[in-house]
C-alpha atoms as a PDB file:
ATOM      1  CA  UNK A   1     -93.597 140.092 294.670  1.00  0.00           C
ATOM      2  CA  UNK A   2     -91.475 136.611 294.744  1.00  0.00           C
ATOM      3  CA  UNK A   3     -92.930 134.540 297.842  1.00  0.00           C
ATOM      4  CA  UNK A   4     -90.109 133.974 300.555  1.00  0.00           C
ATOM      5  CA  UNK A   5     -91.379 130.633 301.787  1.00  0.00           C
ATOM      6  CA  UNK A   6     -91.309 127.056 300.503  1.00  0.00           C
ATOM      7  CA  UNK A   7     -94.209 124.831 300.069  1.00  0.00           C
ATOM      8  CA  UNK A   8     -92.870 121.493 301.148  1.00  0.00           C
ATOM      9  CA  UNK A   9     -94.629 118.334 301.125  1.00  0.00           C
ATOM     10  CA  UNK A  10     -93.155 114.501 302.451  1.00  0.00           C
ATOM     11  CA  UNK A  11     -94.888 111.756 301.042  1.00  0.00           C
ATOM     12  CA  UNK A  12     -95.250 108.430 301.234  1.00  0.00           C
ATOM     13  CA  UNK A  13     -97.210 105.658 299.346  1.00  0.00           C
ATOM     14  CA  UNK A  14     -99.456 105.212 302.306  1.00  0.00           C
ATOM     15  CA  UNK A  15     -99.772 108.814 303.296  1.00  0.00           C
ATOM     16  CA  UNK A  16     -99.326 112.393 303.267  1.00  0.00           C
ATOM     17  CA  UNK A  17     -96.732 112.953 306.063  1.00  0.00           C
ATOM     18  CA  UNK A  18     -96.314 116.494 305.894  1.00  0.00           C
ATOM     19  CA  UNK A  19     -98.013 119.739 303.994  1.00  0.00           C
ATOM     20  CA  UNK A  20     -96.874 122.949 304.729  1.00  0.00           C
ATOM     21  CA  UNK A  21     -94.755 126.248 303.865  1.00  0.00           C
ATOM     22  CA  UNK A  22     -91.316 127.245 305.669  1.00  0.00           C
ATOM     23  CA  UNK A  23     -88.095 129.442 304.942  1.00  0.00           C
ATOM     24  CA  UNK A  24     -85.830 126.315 304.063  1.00  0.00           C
ATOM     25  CA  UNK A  25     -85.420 122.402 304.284  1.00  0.00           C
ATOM     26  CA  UNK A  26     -82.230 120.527 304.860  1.00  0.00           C
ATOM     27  CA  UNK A  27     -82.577 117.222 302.904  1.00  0.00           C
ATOM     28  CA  UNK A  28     -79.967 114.052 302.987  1.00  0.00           C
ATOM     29  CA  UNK A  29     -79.237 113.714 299.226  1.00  0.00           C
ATOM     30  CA  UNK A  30     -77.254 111.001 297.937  1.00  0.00           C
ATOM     31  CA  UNK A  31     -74.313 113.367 297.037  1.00  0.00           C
ATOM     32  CA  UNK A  32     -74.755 114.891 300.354  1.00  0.00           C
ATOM     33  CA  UNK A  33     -77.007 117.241 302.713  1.00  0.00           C
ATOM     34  CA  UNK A  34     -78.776 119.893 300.384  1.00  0.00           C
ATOM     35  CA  UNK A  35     -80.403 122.502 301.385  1.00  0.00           C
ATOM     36  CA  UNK A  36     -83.197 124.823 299.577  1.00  0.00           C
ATOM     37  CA  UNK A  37     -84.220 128.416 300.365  1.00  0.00           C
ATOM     38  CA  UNK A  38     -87.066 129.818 297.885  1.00  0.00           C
ATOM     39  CA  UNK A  39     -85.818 130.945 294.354  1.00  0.00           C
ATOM     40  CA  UNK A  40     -83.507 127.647 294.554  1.00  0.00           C
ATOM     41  CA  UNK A  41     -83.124 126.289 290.867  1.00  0.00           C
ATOM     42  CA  UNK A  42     -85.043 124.023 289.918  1.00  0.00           C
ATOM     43  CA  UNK A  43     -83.735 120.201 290.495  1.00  0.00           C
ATOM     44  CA  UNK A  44     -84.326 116.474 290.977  1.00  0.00           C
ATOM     45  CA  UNK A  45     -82.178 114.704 293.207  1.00  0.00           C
ATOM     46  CA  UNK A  46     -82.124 111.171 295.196  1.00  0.00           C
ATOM     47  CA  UNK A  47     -81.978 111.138 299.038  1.00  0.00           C
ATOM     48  CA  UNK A  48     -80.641 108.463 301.037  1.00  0.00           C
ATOM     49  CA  UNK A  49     -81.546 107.371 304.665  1.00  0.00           C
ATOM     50  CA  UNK A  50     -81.344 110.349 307.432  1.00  0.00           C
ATOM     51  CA  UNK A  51     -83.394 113.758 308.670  1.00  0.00           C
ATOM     52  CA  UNK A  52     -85.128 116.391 306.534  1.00  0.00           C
ATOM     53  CA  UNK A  53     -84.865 119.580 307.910  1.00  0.00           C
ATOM     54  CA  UNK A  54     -87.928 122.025 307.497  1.00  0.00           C
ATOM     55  CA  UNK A  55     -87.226 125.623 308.945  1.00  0.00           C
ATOM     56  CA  UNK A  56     -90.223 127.336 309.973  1.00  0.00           C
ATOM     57  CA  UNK A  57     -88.778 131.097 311.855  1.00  0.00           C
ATOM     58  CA  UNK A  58     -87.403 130.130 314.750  1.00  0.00           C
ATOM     59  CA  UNK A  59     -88.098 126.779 315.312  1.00  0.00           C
ATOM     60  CA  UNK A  60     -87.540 123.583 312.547  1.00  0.00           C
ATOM     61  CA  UNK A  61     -89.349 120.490 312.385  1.00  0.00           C
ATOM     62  CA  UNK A  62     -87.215 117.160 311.762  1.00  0.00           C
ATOM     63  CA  UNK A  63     -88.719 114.286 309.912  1.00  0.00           C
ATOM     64  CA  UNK A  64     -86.420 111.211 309.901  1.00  0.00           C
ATOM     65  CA  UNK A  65     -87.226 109.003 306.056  1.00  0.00           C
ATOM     66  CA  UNK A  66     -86.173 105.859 304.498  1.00  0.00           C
ATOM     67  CA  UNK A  67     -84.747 107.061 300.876  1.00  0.00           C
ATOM     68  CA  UNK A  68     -86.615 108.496 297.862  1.00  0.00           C
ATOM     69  CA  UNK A  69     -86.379 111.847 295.880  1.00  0.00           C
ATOM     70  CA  UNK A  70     -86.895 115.131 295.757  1.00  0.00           C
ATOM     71  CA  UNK A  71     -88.088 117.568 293.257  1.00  0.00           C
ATOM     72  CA  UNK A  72     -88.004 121.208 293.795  1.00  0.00           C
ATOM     73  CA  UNK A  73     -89.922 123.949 291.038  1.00  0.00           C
ATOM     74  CA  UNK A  74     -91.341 126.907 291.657  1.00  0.00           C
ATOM     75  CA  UNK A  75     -90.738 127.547 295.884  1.00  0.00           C
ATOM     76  CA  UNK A  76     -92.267 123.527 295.882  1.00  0.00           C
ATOM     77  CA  UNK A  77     -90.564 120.643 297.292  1.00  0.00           C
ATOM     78  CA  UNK A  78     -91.974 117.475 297.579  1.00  0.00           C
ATOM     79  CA  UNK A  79     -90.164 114.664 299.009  1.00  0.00           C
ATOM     80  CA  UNK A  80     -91.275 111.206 298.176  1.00  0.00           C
ATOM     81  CA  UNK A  81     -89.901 108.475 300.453  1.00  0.00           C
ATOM     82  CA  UNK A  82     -90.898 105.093 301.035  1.00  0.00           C
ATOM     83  CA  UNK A  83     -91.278 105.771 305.104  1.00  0.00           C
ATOM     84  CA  UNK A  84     -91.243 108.591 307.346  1.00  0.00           C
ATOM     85  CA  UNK A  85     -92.020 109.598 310.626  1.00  0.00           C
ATOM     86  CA  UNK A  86     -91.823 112.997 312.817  1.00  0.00           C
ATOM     87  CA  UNK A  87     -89.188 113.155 315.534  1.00  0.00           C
ATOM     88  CA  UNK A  88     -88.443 115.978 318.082  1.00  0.00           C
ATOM     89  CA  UNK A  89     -84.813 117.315 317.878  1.00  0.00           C
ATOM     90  CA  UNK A  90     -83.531 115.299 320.954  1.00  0.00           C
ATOM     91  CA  UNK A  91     -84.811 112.479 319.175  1.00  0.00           C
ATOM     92  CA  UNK A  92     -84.245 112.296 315.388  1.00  0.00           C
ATOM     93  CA  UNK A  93     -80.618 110.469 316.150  1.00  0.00           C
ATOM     94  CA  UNK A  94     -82.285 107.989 317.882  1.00  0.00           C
ATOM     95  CA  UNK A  95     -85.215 107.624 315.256  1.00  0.00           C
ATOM     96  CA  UNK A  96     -82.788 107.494 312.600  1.00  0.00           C
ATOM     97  CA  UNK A  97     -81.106 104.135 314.049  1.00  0.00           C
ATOM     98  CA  UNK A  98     -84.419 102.256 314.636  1.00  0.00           C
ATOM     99  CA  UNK A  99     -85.220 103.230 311.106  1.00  0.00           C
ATOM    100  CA  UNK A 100     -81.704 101.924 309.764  1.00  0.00           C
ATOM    101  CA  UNK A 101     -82.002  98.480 311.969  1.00  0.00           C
ATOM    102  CA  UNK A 102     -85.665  98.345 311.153  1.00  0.00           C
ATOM    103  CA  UNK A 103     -85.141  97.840 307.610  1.00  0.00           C
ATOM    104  CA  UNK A 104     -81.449  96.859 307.437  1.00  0.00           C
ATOM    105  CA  UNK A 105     -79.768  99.444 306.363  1.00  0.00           C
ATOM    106  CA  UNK A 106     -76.230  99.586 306.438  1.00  0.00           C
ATOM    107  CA  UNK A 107     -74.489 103.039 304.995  1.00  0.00           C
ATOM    108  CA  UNK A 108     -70.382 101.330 305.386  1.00  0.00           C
ATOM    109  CA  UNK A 109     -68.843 100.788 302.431  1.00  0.00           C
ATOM    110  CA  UNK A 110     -66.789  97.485 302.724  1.00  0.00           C
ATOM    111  CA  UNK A 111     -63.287  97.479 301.087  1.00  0.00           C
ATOM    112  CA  UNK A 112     -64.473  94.534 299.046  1.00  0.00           C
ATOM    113  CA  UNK A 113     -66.681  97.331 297.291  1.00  0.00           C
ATOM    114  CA  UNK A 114     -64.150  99.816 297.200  1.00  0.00           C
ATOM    115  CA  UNK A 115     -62.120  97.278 294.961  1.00  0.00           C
ATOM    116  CA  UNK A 116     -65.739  96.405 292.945  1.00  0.00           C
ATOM    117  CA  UNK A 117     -66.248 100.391 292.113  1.00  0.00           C
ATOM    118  CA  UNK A 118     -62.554 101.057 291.353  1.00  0.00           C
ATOM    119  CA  UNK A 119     -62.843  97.955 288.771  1.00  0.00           C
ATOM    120  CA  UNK A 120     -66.273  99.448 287.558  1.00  0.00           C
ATOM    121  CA  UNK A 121     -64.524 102.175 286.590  1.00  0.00           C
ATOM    122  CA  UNK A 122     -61.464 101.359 285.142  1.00  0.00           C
ATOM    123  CA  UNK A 123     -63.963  98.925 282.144  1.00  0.00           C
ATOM    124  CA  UNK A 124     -65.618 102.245 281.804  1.00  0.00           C
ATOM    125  CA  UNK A 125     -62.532 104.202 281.215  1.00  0.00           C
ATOM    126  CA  UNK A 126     -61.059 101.447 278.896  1.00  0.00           C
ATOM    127  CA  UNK A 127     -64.238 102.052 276.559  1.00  0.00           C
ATOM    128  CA  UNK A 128     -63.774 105.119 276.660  1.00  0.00           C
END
């Protein structure tokens, strides 16, 4: 019989933030929220700034981190982050902006690297 819950762990270099099974997690992925029920592929992916998600029946759990990755095999996902902390639904918005002022962070993308990407990729395209 296929196990219908998710071993997730968050991790950072100083500590083990979170160990513990669920029905799905809600992660901020570079390319965009994922989310992961159990028999999800298996995958690596980068996560940016913002709120993991960790369903557990009714209620969820939201843990607010400062970038890493995530690697989900086999109903296991471990999320490695350089910071994370806990913060209660009301909160996590909150959280989320003392993390991005605490270290800087600053998600707008100016037009003056709008015009650097679009150049990026125009060279690339003229290799090609």
């Amino acid at each position: 019989m296929v196990e219908n819950k998710i071993h997730i762990s968050i991790v950072t270099p100083e500590e083990n933030i979170f160990e513990g099974k669920a029905g799905f997690v809600l992660v901020p992925a570079i390319s965009g929220a994922m989310g992961f029920l159990p028999g999800h592929i298996p995958i690596v992916a980068r996560l940016s700034t913002g709120i993991v998600k960790i369903g557990k029946g009714d209620s969820a759990r939201y843990f607010v981190i400062k970038s890493g990755y995530i690697e989900f095999l086999f109903n296991r996902a471990n999320i490695l982050t350089e910071r994370a902390m806990e913060a209660k639904y009301e909160e996590r918005d909150r959280v989320l902006d003392e993390i991005k002022k605490k270290y800087k962070i600053v998600q707008e993308i100016t037009e003056e690297t709008k015009k650097i990407a679009r150049a990026i990729t125009y060279v690339k395209d003229l290799e090609n």
